[in-house]
Protein backbone atom coordinates (compact mmCIF):
# COMPACT_ATOMS: atom_id res chain seq x y z
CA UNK A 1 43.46 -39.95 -45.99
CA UNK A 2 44.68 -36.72 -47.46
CA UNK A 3 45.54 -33.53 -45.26
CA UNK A 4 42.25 -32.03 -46.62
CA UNK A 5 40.32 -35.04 -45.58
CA UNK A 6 41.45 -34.35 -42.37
CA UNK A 7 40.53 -30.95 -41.85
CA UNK A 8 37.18 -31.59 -42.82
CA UNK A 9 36.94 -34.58 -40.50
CA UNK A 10 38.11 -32.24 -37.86
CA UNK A 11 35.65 -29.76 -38.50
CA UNK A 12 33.19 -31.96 -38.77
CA UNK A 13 34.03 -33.66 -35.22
CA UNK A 14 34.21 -29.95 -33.89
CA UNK A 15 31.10 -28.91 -35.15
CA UNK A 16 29.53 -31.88 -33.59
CA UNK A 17 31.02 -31.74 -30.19
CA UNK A 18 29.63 -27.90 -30.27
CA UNK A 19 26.01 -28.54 -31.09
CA UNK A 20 26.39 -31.34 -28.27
CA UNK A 21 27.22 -28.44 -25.64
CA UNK A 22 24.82 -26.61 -27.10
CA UNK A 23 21.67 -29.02 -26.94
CA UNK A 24 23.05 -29.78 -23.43
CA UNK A 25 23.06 -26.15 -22.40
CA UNK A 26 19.59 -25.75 -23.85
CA UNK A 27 18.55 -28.95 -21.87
CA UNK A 28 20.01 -27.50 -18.52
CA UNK A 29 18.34 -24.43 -19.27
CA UNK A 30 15.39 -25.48 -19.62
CA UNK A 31 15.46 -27.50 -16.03
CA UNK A 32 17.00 -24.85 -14.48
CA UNK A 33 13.37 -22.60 -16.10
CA UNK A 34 11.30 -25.46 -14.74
CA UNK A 35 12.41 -25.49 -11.31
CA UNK A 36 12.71 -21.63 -11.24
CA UNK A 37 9.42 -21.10 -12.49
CA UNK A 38 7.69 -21.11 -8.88
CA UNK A 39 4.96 -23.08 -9.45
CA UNK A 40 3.70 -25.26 -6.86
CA UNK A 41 1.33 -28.32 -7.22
CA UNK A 42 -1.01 -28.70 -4.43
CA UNK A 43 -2.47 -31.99 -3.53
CA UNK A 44 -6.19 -31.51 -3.20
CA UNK A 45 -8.38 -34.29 -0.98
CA UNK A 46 -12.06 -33.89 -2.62
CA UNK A 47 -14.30 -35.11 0.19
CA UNK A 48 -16.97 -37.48 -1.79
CA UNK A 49 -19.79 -38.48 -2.11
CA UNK A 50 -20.89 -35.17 -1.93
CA UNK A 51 -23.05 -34.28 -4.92
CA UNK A 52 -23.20 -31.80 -6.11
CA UNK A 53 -20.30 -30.13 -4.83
CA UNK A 54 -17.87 -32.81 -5.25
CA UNK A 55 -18.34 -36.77 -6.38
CA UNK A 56 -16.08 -39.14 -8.59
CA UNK A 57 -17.55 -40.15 -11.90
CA UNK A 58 -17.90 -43.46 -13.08
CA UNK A 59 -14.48 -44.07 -14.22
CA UNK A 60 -13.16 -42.10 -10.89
CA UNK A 61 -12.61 -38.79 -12.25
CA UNK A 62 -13.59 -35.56 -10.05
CA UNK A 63 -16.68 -33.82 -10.82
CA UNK A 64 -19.12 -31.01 -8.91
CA UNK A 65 -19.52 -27.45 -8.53
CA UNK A 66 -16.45 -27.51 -6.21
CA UNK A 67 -14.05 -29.09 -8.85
CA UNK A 68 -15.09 -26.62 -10.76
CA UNK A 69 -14.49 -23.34 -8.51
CA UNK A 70 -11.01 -25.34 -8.11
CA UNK A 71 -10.32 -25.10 -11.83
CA UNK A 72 -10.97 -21.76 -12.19
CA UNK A 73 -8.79 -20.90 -9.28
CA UNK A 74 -5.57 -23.32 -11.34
CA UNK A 75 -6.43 -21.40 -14.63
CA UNK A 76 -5.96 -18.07 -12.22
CA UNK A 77 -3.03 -18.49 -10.71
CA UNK A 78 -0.10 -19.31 -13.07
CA UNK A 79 2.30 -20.01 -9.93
CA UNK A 80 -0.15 -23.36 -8.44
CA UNK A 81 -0.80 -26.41 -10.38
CA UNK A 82 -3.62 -28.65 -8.54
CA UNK A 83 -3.38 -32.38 -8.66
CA UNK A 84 -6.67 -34.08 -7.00
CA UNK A 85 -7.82 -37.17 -5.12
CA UNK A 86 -11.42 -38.37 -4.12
CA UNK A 87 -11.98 -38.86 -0.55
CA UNK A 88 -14.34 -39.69 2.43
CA UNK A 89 -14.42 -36.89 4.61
CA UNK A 90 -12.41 -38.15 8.07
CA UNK A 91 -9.41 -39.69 5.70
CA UNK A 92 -9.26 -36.40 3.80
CA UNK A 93 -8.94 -34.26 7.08
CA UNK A 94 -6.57 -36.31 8.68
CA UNK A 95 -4.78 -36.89 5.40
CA UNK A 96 -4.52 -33.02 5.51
CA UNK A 97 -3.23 -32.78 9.13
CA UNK A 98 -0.81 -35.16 8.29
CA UNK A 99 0.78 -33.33 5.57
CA UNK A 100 -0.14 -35.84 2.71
CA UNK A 101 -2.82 -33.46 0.74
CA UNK A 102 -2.34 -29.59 0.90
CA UNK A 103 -5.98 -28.29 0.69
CA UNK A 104 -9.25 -30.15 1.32
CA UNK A 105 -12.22 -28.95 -0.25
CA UNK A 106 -15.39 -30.65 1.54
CA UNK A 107 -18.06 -27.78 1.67
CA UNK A 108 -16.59 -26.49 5.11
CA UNK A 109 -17.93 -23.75 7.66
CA UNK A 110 -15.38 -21.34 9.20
CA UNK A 111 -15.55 -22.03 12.74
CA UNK A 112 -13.30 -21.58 15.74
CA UNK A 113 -11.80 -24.94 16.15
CA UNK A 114 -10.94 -25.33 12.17
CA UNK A 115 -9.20 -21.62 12.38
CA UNK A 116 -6.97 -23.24 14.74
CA UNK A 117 -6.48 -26.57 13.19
CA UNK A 118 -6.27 -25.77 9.67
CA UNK A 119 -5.74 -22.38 7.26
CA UNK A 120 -8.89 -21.65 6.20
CA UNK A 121 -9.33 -19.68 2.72
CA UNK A 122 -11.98 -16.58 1.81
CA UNK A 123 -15.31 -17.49 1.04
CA UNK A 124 -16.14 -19.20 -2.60
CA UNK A 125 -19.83 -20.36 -2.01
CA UNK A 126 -22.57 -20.10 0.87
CA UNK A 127 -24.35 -22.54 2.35
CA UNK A 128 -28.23 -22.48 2.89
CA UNK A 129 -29.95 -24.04 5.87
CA UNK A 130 -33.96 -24.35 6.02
CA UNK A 131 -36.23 -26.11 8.54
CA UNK A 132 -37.67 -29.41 8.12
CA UNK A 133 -41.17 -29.53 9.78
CA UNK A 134 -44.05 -31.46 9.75
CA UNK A 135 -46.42 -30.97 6.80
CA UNK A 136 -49.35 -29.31 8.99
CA UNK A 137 -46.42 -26.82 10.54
CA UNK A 138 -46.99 -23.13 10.23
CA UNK A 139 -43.00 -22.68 11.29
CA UNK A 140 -41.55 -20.85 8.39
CA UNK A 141 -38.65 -18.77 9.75
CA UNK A 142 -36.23 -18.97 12.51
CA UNK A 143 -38.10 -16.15 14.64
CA UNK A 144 -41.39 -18.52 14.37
CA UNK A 145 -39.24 -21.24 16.46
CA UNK A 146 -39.48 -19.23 19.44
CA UNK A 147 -40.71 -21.00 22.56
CA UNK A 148 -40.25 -24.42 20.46
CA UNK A 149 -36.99 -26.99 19.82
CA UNK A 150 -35.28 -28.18 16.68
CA UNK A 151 -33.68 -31.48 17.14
CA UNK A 152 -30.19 -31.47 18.65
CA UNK A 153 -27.13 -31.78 16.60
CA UNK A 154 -23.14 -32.69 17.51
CA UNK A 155 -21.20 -29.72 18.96
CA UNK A 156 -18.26 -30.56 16.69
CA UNK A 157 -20.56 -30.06 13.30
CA UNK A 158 -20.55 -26.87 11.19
CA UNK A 159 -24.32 -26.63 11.28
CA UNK A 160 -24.34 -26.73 15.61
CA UNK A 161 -21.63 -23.43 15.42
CA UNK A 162 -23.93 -21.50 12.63
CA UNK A 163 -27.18 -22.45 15.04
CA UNK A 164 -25.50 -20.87 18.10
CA UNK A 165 -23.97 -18.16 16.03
CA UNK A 166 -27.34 -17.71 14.79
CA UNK A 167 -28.97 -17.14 18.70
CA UNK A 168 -26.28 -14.84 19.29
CA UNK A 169 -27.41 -12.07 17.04
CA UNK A 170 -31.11 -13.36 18.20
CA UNK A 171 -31.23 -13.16 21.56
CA UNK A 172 -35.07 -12.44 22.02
CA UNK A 173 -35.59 -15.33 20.08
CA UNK A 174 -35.58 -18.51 22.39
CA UNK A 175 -35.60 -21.52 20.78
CA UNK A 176 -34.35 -24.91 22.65
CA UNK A 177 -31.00 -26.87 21.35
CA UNK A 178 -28.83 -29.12 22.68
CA UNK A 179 -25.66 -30.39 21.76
CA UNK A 180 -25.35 -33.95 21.01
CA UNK A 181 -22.53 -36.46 22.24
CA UNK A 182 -22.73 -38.17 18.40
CA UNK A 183 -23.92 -36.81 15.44
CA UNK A 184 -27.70 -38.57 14.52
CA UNK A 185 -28.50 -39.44 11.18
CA UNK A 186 -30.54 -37.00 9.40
CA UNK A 187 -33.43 -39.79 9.13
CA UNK A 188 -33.34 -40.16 12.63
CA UNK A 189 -33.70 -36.25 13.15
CA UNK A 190 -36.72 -36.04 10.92
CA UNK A 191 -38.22 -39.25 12.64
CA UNK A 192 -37.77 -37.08 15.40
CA UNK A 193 -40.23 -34.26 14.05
CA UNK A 194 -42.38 -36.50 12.63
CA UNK A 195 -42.81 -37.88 15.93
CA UNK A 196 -43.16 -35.05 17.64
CA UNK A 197 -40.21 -34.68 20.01
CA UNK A 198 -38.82 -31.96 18.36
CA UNK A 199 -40.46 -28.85 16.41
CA UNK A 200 -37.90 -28.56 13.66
CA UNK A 201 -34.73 -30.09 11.93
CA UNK A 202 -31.82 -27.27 11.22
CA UNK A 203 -31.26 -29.23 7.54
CA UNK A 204 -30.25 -28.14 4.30
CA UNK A 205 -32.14 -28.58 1.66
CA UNK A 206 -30.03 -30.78 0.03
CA UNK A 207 -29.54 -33.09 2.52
CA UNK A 208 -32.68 -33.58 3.03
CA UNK A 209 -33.32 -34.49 -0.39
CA UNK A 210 -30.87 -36.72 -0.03
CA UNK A 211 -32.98 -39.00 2.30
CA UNK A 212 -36.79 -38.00 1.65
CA UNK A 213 -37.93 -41.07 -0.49
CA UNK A 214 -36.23 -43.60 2.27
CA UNK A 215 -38.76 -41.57 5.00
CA UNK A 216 -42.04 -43.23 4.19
CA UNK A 217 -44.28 -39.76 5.13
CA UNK A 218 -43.98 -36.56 4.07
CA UNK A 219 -41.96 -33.69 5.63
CA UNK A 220 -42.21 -29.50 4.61
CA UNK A 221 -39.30 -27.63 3.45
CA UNK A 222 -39.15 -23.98 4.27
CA UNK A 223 -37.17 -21.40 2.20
CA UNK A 224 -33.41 -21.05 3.16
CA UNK A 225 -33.72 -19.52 6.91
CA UNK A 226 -29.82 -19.08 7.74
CA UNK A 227 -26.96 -19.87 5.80
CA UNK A 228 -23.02 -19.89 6.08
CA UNK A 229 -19.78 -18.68 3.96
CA UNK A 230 -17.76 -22.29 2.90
CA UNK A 231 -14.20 -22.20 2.63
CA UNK A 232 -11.21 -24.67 1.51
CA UNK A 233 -8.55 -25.91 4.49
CA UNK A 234 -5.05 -26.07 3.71
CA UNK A 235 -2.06 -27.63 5.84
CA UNK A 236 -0.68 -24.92 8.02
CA UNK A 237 2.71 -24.84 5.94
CA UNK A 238 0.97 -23.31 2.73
CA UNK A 239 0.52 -20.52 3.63
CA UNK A 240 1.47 -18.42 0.50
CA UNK A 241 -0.80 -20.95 -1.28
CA UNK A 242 -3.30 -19.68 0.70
CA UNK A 243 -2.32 -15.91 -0.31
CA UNK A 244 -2.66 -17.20 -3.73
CA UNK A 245 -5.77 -18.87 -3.39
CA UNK A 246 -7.29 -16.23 -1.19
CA UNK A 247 -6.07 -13.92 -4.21
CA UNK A 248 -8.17 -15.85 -7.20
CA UNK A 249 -10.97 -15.71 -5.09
CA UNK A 250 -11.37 -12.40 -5.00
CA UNK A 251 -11.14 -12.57 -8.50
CA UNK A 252 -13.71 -14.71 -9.47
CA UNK A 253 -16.15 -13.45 -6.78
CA UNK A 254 -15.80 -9.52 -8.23
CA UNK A 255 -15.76 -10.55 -11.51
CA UNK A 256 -19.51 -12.65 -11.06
CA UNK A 257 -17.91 -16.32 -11.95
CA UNK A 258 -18.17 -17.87 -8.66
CA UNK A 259 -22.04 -16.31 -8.70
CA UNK A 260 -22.47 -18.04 -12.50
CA UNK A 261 -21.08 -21.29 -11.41
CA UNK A 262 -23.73 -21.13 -8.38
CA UNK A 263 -26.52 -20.20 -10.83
CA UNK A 264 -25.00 -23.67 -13.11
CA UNK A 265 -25.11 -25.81 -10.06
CA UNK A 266 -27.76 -24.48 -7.71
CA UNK A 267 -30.06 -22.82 -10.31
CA UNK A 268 -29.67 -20.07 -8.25
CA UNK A 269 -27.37 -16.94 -7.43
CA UNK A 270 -25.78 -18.19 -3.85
CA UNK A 271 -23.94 -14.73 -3.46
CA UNK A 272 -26.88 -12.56 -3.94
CA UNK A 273 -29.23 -15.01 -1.25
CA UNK A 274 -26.70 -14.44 1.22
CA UNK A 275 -26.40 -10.89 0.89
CA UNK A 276 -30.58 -11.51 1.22
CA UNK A 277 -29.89 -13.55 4.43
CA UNK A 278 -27.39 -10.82 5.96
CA UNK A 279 -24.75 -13.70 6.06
CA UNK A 280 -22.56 -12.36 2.78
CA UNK A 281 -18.62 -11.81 3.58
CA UNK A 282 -18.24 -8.17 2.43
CA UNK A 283 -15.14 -8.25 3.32
């Protein structure tokens, strides 16, 4: 090989041995990006069945107006990327206590006990509760139950803290309650009214729905009489993921999507009810 042959194999070697630094620096530049780029994935425990807030498909993907809000809130906020699973709702919550999700979304009430348990977000959707009655009932509101008794329900679920929360702005309206030791099925509350041991079941719509052909008689529905804000728990360690979370909700509730995604799912604008109701977070 000639002295010029070996220039140019030297070059060539050098020129190699630089884009190799190069394409490594690049590389390392880009992990170095991807690690600085402060986003976070969240593990989110979808409590299911739950239609049609949140349920798993046929082939086990995540569906529901919740899975939805969720979406919005990932294509808001550039810094969170959320990963989900499908769960029953006891597994979910301890799942989050234990650190192995980072927000559960299960159609949750704010109450006391989850405030100090859990980090609980703003608002993204209201609940409405009516009265199940018999069909020959003239109870249509809450004020009409005075004197009477809606069946009891467990002092540990969200409906039992909106019902007291409920009396406390009410006080002239007496209507008997008492807590119960286990929560009943909702069949066996309505069996209840149907019966007669009780004037009224404190019931959502919904759920009722979800058990009215097994009944074998007919029940009433009133209109929505009471109603609560539901919000999304998170571990107690995510707390800027609740900032950020918090943050897109304000965003999609001034901006009306929350409100469309209601009027999708519900057929009906939840926001503007529960400004109806007196029960809207103005906050």
């Amino acid at each position: 090989m000639n002295s010029y042959s070996l220039k140019k194999t030297a070059v060539k070697a050098l020129a190699a041995v630089v884009a190799l630094s190069t394409l490594t620096g690049l590389a390392a530049c880009g992990s170095a990006q991807a690690a600085d780029s402060g986003e976070k994935t969240l593990k989110v425990a979808l409590v299911v069945p739950n239609k049609p807030y949140a349920y798993a498909e046929k082939d086990g993907s995540p569906a529901g107006f919740e899975y939805e809000v969720l979406k919005k809130i990932d294509d808001q906020n550039k810094n969170i990327k959320l990963e989900y699973s499908t769960l029953e709702y006891q597994n979910a919550l301890i799942g989050l206590k234990e650190g192995k999700y980072d927000l559960v979304s299960g159609t949750f009430f704010r109450t006391p006990a989850r405030e100090k348990d859990y980090l609980v977000t703003k608002p993204y959707n209201y609940y409405f509760l009516n009265l199940i009655v018999n069909p020959n009932s003239k109870i249509k509101t809450m004020e009409d139950l005075n004197g009477k008794s809606v069946a009891p329900i467990e002092s540990t679920d969200g409906r039992y803290v909106a019902f007291r929360d409920w009396q406390k702005k009410h006080p002239n309206v007496k209507i008997k309650m008492e807590a119960s030791s286990t929560q009943p099925t909702f069949t066996d509350m309505i069996q209840q009214v149907h019966d007669g041991t009780y004037d009224a079941v404190y019931l959502s719509k919904d759920q009722f729905d979800g058990v009215k052909d097994s009944l074998g008689y007919p029940m009433k529905v009133t209109d929505a009489v009471d109603g609560r804000d539901t919000v999304f728990l998170l571990n107690k360690k995510n707390q800027d993921a609740q900032q950020q979370v918090n943050k897109s909700i304000e965003t999609l509730t001034k901006d009306g999507t929350l409100a469309g995604l209601t009027k999708k799912w519900f057929k009906q604008d939840n926001f503007a009810l529960a400004e109806k109701l007196g029960i809207a977070d103005n906050g």
